[in-house]
C-alpha atoms as a PDB file:
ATOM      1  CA  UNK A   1    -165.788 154.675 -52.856  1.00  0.00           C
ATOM      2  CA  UNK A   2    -162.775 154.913 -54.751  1.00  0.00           C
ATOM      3  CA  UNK A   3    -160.041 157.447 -53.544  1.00  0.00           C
ATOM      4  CA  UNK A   4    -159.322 160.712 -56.247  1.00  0.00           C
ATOM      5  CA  UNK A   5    -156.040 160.423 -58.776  1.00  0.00           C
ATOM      6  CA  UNK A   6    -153.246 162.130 -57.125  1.00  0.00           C
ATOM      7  CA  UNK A   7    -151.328 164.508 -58.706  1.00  0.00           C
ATOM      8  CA  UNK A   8    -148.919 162.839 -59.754  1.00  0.00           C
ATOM      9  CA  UNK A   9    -151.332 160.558 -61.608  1.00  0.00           C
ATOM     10  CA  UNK A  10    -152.444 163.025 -63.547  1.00  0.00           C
ATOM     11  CA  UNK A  11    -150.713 165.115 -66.493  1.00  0.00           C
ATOM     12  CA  UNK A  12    -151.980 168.343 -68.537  1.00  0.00           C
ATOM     13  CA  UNK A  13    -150.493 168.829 -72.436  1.00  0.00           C
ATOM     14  CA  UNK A  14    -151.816 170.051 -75.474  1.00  0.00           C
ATOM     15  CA  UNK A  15    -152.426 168.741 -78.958  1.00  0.00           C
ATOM     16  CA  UNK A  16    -152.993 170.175 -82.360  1.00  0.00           C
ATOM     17  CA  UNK A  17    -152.813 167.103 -84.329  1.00  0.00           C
ATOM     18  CA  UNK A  18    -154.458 167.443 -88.087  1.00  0.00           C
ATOM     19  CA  UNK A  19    -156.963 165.098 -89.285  1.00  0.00           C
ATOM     20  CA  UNK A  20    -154.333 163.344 -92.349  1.00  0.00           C
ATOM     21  CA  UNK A  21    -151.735 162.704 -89.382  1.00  0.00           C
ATOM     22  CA  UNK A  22    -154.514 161.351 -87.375  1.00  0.00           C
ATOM     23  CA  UNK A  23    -155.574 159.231 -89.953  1.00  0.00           C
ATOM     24  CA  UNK A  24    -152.001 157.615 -90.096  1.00  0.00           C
ATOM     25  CA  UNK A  25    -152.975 156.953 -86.344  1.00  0.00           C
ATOM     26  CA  UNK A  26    -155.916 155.524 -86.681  1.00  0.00           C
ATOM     27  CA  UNK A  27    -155.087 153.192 -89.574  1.00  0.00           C
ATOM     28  CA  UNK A  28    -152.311 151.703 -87.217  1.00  0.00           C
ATOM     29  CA  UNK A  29    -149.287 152.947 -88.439  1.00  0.00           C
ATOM     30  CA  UNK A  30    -148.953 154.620 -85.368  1.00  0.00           C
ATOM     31  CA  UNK A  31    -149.839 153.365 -82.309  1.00  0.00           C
ATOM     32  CA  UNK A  32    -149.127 155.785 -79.687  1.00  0.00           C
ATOM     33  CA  UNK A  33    -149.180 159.498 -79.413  1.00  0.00           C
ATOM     34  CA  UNK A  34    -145.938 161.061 -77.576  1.00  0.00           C
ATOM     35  CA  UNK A  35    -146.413 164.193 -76.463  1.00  0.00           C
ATOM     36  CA  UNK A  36    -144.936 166.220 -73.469  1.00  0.00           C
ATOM     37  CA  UNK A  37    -146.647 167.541 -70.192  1.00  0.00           C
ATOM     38  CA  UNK A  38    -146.926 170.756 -69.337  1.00  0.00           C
ATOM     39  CA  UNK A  39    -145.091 169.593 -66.120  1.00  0.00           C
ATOM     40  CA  UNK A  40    -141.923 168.677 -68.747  1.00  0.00           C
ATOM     41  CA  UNK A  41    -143.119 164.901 -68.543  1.00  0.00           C
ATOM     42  CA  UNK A  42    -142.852 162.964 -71.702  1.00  0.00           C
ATOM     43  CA  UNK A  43    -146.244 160.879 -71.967  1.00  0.00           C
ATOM     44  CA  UNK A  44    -146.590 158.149 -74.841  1.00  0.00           C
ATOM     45  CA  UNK A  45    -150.650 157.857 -75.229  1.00  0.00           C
ATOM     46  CA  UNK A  46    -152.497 155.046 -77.414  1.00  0.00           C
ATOM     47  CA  UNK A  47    -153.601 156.961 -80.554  1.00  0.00           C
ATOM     48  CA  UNK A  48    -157.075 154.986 -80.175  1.00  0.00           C
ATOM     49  CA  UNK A  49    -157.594 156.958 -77.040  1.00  0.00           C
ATOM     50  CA  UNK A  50    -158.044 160.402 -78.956  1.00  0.00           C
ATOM     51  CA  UNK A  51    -160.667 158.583 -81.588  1.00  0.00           C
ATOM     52  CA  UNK A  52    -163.582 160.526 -79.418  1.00  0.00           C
ATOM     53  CA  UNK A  53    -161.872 163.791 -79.803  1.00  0.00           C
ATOM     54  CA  UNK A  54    -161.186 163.660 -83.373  1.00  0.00           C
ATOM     55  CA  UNK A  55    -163.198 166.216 -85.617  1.00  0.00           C
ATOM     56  CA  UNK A  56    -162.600 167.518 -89.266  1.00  0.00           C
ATOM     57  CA  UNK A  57    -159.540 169.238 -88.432  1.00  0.00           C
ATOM     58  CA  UNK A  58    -158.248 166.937 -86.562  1.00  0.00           C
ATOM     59  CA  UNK A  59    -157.413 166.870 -82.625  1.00  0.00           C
ATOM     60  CA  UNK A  60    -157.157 169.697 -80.837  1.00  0.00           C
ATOM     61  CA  UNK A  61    -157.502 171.344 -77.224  1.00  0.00           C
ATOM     62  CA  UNK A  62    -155.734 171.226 -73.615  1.00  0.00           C
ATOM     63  CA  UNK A  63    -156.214 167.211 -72.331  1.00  0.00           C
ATOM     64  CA  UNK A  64    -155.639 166.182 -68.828  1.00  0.00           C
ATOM     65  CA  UNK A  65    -154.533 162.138 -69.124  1.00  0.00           C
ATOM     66  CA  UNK A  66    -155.271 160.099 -65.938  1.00  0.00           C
ATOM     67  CA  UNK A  67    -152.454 157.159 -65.225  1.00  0.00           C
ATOM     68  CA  UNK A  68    -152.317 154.053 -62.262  1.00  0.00           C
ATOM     69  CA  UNK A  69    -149.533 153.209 -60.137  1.00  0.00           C
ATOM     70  CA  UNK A  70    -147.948 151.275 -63.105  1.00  0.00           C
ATOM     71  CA  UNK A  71    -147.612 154.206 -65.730  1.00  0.00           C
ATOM     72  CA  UNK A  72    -150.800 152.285 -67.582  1.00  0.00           C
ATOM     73  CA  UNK A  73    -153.911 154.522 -69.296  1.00  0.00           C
ATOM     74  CA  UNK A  74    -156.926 155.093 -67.093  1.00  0.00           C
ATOM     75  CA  UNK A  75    -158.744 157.719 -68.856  1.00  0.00           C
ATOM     76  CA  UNK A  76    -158.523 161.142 -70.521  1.00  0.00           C
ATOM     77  CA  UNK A  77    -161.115 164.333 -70.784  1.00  0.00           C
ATOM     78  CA  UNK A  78    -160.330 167.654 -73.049  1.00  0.00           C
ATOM     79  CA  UNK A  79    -160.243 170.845 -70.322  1.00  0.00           C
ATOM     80  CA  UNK A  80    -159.828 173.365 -73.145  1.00  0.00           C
ATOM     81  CA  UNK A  81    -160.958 173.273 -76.956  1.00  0.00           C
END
């Protein structure tokens, strides 16, 4: 059984992106999302990650971003639309 993330593995922001800057995403201009914590980190996310979320306004909602030991994705989930 694998232990929980700690805390400090984990970050909270929020995201109001609209579906043409998306699109700039997902056609690979772009390949990462910056955006900043609500604990005041700055957190650079692959755009590819948000492709789930994405609906015909875009990407919105409160995200909580899961990280490992090397600062390297693991997994995201919205908390909030």
């Amino acid at each position: 059984m694998s232990d929980p993330p700690r805390a400090s593995h984990l970050a909270r922001f929020a995201l109001n992106i609209s579906a043409d800057l998306y699109l700039s995403y997902y056609q690979g201009r772009a390949r990462a999302v910056v955006v900043h914590g609500f604990d005041g980190r700055s957190l650079q996310i692959p755009a590819g990650v948000l492709q789930r979320f994405v609906t015909h306004e875009g990407v919105e909602g409160v995200f909580e971003i899961e990280f490992d030991d090397k600062q390297k994705f693991v997994s995201i989930r919205r908390v909030e639309s």
